[in-house]
N, C-alpha and C. Protein backbone atom coordinates (compact mmCIF):
# COMPACT_ATOMS: atom_id res chain seq x y z
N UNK A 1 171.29 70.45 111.29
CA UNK A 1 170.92 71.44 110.32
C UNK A 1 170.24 70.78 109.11
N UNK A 2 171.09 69.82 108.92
CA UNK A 2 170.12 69.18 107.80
C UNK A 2 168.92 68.03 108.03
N UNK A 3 168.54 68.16 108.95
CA UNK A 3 167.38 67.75 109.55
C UNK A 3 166.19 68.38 108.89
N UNK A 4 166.59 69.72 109.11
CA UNK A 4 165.08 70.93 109.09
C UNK A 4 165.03 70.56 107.66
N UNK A 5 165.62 70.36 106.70
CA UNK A 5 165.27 70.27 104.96
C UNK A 5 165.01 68.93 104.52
N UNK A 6 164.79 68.79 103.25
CA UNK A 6 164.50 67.52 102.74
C UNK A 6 165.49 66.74 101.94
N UNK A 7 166.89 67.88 102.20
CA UNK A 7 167.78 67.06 101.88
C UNK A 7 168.49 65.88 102.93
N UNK A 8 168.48 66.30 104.02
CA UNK A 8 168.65 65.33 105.44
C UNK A 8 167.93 63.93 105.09
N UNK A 9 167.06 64.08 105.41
CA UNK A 9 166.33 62.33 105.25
C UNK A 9 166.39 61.81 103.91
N UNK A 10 166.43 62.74 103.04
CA UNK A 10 166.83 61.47 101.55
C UNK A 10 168.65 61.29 101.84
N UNK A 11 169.32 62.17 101.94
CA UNK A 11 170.47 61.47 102.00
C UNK A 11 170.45 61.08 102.99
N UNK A 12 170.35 60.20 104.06
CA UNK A 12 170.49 59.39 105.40
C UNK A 12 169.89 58.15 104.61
N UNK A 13 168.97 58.46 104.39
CA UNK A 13 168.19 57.11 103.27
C UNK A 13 168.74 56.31 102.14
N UNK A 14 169.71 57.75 101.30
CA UNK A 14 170.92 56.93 100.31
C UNK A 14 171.95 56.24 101.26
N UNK A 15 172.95 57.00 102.29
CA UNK A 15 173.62 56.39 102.65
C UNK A 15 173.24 54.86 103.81
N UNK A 16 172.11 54.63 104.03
CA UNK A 16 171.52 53.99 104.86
C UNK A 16 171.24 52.60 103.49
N UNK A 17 171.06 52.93 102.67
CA UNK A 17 170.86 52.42 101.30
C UNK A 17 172.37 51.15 101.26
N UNK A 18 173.19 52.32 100.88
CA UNK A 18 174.45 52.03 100.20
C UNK A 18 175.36 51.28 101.64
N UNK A 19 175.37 51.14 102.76
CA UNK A 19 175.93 50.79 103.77
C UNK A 19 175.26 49.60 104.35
N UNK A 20 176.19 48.78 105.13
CA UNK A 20 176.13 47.69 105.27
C UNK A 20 176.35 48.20 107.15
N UNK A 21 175.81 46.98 108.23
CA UNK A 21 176.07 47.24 109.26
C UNK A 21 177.88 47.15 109.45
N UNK A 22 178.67 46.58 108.73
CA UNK A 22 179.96 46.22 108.54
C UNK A 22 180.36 47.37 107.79
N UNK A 23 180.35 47.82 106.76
CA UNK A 23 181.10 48.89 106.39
C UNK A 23 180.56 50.68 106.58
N UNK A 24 179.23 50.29 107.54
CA UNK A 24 178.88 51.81 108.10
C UNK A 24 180.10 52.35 109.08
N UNK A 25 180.69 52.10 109.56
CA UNK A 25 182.04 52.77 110.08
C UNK A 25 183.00 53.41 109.06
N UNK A 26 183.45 52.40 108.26
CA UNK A 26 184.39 53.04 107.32
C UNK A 26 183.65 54.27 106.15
N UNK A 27 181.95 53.78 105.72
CA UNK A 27 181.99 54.67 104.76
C UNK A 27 181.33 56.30 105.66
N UNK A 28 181.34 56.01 107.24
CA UNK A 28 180.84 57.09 107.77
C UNK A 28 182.32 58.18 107.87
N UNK A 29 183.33 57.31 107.80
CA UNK A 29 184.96 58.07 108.00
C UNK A 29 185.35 58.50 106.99
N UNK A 30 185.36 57.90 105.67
CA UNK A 30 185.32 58.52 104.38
C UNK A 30 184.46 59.49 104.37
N UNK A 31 183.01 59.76 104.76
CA UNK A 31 182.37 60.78 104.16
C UNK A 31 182.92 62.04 105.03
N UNK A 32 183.31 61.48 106.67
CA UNK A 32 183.56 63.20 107.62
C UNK A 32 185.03 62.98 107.18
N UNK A 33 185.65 62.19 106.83
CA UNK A 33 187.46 63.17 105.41
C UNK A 33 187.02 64.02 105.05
N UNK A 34 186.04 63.68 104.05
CA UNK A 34 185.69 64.58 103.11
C UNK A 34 185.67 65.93 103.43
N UNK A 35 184.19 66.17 104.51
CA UNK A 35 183.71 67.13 105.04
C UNK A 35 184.34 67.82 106.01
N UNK A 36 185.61 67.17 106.62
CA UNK A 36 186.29 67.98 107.50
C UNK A 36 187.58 69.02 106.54
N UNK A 37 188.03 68.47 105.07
CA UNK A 37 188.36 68.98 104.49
C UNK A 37 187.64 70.66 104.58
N UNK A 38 186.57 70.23 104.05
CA UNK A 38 185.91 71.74 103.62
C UNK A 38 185.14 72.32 105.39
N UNK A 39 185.52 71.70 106.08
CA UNK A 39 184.56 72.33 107.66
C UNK A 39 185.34 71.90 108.63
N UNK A 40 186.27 72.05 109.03
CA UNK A 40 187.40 72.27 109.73
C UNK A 40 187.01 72.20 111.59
N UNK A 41 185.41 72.46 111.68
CA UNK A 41 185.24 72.73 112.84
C UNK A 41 184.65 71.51 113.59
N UNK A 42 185.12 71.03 114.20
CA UNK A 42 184.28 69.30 114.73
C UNK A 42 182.41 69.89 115.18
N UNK A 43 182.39 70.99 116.07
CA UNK A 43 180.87 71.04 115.77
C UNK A 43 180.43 71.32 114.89
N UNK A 44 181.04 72.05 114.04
CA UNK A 44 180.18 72.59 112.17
C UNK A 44 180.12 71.31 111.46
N UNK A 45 181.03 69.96 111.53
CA UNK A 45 181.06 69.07 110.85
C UNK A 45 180.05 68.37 111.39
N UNK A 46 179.59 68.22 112.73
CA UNK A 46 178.74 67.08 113.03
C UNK A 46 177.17 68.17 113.07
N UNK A 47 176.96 69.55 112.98
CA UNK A 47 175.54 70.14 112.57
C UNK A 47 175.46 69.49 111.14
N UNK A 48 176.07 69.10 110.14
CA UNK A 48 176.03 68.65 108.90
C UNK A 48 175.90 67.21 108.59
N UNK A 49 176.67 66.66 109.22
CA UNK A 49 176.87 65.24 109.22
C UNK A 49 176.07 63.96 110.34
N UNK A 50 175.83 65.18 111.52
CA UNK A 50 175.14 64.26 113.06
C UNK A 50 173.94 63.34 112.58
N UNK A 51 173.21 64.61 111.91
CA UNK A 51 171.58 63.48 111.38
C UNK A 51 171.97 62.37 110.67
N UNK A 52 172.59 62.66 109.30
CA UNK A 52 172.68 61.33 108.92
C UNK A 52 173.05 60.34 109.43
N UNK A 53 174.39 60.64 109.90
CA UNK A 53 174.93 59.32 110.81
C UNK A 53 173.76 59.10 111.58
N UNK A 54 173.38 59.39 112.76
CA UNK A 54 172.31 59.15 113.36
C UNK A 54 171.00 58.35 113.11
N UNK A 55 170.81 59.18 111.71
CA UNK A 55 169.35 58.40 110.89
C UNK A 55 170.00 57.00 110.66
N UNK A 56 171.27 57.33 110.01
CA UNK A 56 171.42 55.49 109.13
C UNK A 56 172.26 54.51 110.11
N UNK A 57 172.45 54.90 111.42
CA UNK A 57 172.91 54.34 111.89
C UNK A 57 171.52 53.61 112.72
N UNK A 58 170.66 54.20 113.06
CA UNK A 58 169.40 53.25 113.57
C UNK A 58 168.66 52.55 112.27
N UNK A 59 168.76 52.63 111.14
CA UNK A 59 168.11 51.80 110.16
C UNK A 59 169.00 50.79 109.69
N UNK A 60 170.55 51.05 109.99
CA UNK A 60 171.34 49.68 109.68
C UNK A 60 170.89 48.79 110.91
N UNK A 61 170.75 49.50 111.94
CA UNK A 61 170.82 48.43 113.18
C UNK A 61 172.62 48.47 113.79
N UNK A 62 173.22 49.39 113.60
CA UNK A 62 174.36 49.76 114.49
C UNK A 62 173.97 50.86 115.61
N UNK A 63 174.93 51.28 116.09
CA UNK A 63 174.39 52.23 117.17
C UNK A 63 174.97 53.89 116.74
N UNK A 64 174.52 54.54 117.37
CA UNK A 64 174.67 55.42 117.04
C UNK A 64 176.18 56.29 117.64
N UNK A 65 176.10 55.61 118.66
CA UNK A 65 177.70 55.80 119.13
C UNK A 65 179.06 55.45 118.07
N UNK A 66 178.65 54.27 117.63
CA UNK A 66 179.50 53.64 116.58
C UNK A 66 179.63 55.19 115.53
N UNK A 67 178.41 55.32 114.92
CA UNK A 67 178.89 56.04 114.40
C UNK A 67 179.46 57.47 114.54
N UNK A 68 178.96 58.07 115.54
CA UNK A 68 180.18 59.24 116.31
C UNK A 68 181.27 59.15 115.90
N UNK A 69 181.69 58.02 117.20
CA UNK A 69 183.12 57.76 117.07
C UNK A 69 184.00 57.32 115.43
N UNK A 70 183.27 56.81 114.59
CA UNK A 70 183.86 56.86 113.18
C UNK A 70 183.86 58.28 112.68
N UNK A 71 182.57 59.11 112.54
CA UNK A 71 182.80 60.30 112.14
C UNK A 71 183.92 61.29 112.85
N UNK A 72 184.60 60.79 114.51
CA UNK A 72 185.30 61.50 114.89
C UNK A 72 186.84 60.98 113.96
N UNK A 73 186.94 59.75 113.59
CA UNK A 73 188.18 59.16 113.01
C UNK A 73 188.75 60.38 111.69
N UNK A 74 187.44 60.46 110.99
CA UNK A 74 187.09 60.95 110.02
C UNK A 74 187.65 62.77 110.09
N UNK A 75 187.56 63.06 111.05
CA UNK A 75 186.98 64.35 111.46
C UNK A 75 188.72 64.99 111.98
N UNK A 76 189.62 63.87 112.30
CA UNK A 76 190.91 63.92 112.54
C UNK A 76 191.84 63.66 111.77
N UNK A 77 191.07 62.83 110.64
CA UNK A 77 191.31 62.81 109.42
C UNK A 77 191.82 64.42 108.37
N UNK A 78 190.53 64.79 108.95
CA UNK A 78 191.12 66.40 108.02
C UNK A 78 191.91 67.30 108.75
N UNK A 79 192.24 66.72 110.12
CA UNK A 79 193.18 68.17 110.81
C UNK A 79 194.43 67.37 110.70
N UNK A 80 194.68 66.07 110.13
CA UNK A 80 195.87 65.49 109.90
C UNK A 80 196.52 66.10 108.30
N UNK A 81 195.54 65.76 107.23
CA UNK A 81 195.78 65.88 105.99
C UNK A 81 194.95 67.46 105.43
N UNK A 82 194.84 68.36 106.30
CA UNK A 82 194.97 70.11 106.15
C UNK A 82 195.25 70.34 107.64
N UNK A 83 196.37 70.46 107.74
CA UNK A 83 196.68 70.76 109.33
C UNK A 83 197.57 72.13 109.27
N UNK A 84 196.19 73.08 109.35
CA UNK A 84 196.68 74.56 109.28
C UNK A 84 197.55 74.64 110.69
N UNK A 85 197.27 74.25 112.13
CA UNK A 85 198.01 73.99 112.72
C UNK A 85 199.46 74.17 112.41
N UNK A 86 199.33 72.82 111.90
CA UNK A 86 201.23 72.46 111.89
C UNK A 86 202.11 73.61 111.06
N UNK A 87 201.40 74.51 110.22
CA UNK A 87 202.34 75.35 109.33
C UNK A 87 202.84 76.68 110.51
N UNK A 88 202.01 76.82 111.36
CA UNK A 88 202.38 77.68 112.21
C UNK A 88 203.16 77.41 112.98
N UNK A 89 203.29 76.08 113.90
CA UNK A 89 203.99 75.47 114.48
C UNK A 89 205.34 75.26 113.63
N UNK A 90 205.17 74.80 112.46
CA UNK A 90 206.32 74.85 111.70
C UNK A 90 207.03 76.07 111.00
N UNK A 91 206.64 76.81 111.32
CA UNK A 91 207.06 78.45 110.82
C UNK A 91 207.79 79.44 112.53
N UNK A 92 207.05 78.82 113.30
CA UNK A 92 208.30 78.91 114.69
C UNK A 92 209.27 78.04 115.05
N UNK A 93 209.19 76.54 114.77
CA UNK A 93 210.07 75.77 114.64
C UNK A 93 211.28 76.21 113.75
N UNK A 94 211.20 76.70 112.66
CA UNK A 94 211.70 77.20 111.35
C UNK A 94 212.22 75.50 110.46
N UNK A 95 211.11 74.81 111.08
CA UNK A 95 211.36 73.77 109.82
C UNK A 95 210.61 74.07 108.85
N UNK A 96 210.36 73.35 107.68
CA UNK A 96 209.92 73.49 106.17
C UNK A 96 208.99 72.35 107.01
N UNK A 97 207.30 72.47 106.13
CA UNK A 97 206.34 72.45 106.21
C UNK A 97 206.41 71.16 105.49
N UNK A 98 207.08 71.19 104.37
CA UNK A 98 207.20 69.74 103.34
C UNK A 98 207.56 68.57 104.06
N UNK A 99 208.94 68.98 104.99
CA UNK A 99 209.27 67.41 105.64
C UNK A 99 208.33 67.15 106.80
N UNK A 100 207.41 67.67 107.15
CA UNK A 100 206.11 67.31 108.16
C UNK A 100 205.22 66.71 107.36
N UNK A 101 205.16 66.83 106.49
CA UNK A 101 203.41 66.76 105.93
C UNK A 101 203.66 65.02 105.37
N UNK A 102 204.70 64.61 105.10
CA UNK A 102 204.85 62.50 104.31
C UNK A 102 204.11 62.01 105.72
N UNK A 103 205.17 62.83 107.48
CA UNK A 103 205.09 61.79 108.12
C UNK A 103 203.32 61.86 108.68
N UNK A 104 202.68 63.37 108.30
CA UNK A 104 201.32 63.43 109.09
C UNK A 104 200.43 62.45 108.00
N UNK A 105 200.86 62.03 106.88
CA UNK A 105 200.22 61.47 106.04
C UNK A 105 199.68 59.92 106.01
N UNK A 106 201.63 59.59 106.69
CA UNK A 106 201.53 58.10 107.21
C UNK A 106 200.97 58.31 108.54
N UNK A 107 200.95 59.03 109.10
CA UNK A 107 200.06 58.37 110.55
C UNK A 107 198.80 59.01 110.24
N UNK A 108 198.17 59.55 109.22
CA UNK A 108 196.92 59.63 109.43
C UNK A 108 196.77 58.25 108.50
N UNK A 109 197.47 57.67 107.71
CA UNK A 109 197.00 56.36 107.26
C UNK A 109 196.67 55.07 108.12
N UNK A 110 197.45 55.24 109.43
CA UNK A 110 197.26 54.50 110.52
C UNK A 110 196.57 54.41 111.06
N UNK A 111 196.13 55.76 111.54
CA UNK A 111 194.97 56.21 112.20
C UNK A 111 193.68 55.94 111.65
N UNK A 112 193.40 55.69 109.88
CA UNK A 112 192.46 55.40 109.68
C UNK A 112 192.10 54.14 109.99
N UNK A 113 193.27 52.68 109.49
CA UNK A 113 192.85 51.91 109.33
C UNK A 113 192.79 51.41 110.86
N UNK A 114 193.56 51.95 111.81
CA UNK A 114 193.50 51.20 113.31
C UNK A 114 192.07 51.98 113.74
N UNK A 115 191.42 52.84 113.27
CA UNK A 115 190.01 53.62 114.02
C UNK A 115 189.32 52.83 113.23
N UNK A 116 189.28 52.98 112.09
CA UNK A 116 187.76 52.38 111.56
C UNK A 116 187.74 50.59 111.45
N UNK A 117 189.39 50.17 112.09
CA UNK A 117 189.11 48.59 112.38
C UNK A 117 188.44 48.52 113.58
N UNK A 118 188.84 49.26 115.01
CA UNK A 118 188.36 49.41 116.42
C UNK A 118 186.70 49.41 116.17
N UNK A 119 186.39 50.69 115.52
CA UNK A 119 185.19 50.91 115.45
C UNK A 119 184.09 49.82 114.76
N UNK A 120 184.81 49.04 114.01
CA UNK A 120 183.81 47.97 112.59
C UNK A 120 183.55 46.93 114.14
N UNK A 121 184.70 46.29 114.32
CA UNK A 121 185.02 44.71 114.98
C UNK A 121 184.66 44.96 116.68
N UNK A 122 185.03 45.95 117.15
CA UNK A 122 184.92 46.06 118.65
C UNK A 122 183.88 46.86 119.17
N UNK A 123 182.66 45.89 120.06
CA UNK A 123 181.61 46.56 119.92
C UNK A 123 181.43 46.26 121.74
């Protein structure tokens, strides 16, 4: 989607800018946190997010797979830390929503740093 405008290629160009072939994994997982926060839907997140990754992932000289798979880290990222899910699940369970949410917090902390280490180092 952001292809068709002229906001697509200047930001692919900043983040292509600001990224290193080494930390294009991690800052591609930070940016789909972000965006999965506010877009919840793995295809709505990657019509938004696909080009860039895509663009700056052939001008770093990584692949473009690499960056998928980080934006997917990213992208599990927000159904860990807003996991409308679990309140439902936890509202038939009849547990409280509070003692779920420390432990989805620590394993989405895991999950970041064991995905976006896989993804940086293992090629």
């Amino acid at each position: 989607m952001l292809q068709f405008t002229r906001v697509g290629p200047w930001f692919a160009h900043v983040f292509a800018d600001l990224a290193t072939p080494l930390t294009f994994p991690l800052l591609t997982a930070v940016g789909a946190s972000i965006i999965a926060i506010f877009v919840p839907s793995s295809g709505g997140q990657w019509i938004i997010q696909g080009f860039v990754t895509v663009t700056s992932a052939n001008a770093l000289g990584a692949t473009p797979q690499q960056g998928l798979l980080a934006l997917g880290v990213g992208d599990q990222m927000g159904n860990l830390l807003a996991p409308f899910w679990v309140v439902v699940a936890a509202g038939i369970a009849r547990i409280d929503f509070r003692e779920i949410f420390g432990h989805l917090v620590v394993f989405a902390a895991l999950w970041f740093v064991v995905g976006v280490s896989i993804f940086t180092f293992v090629q």
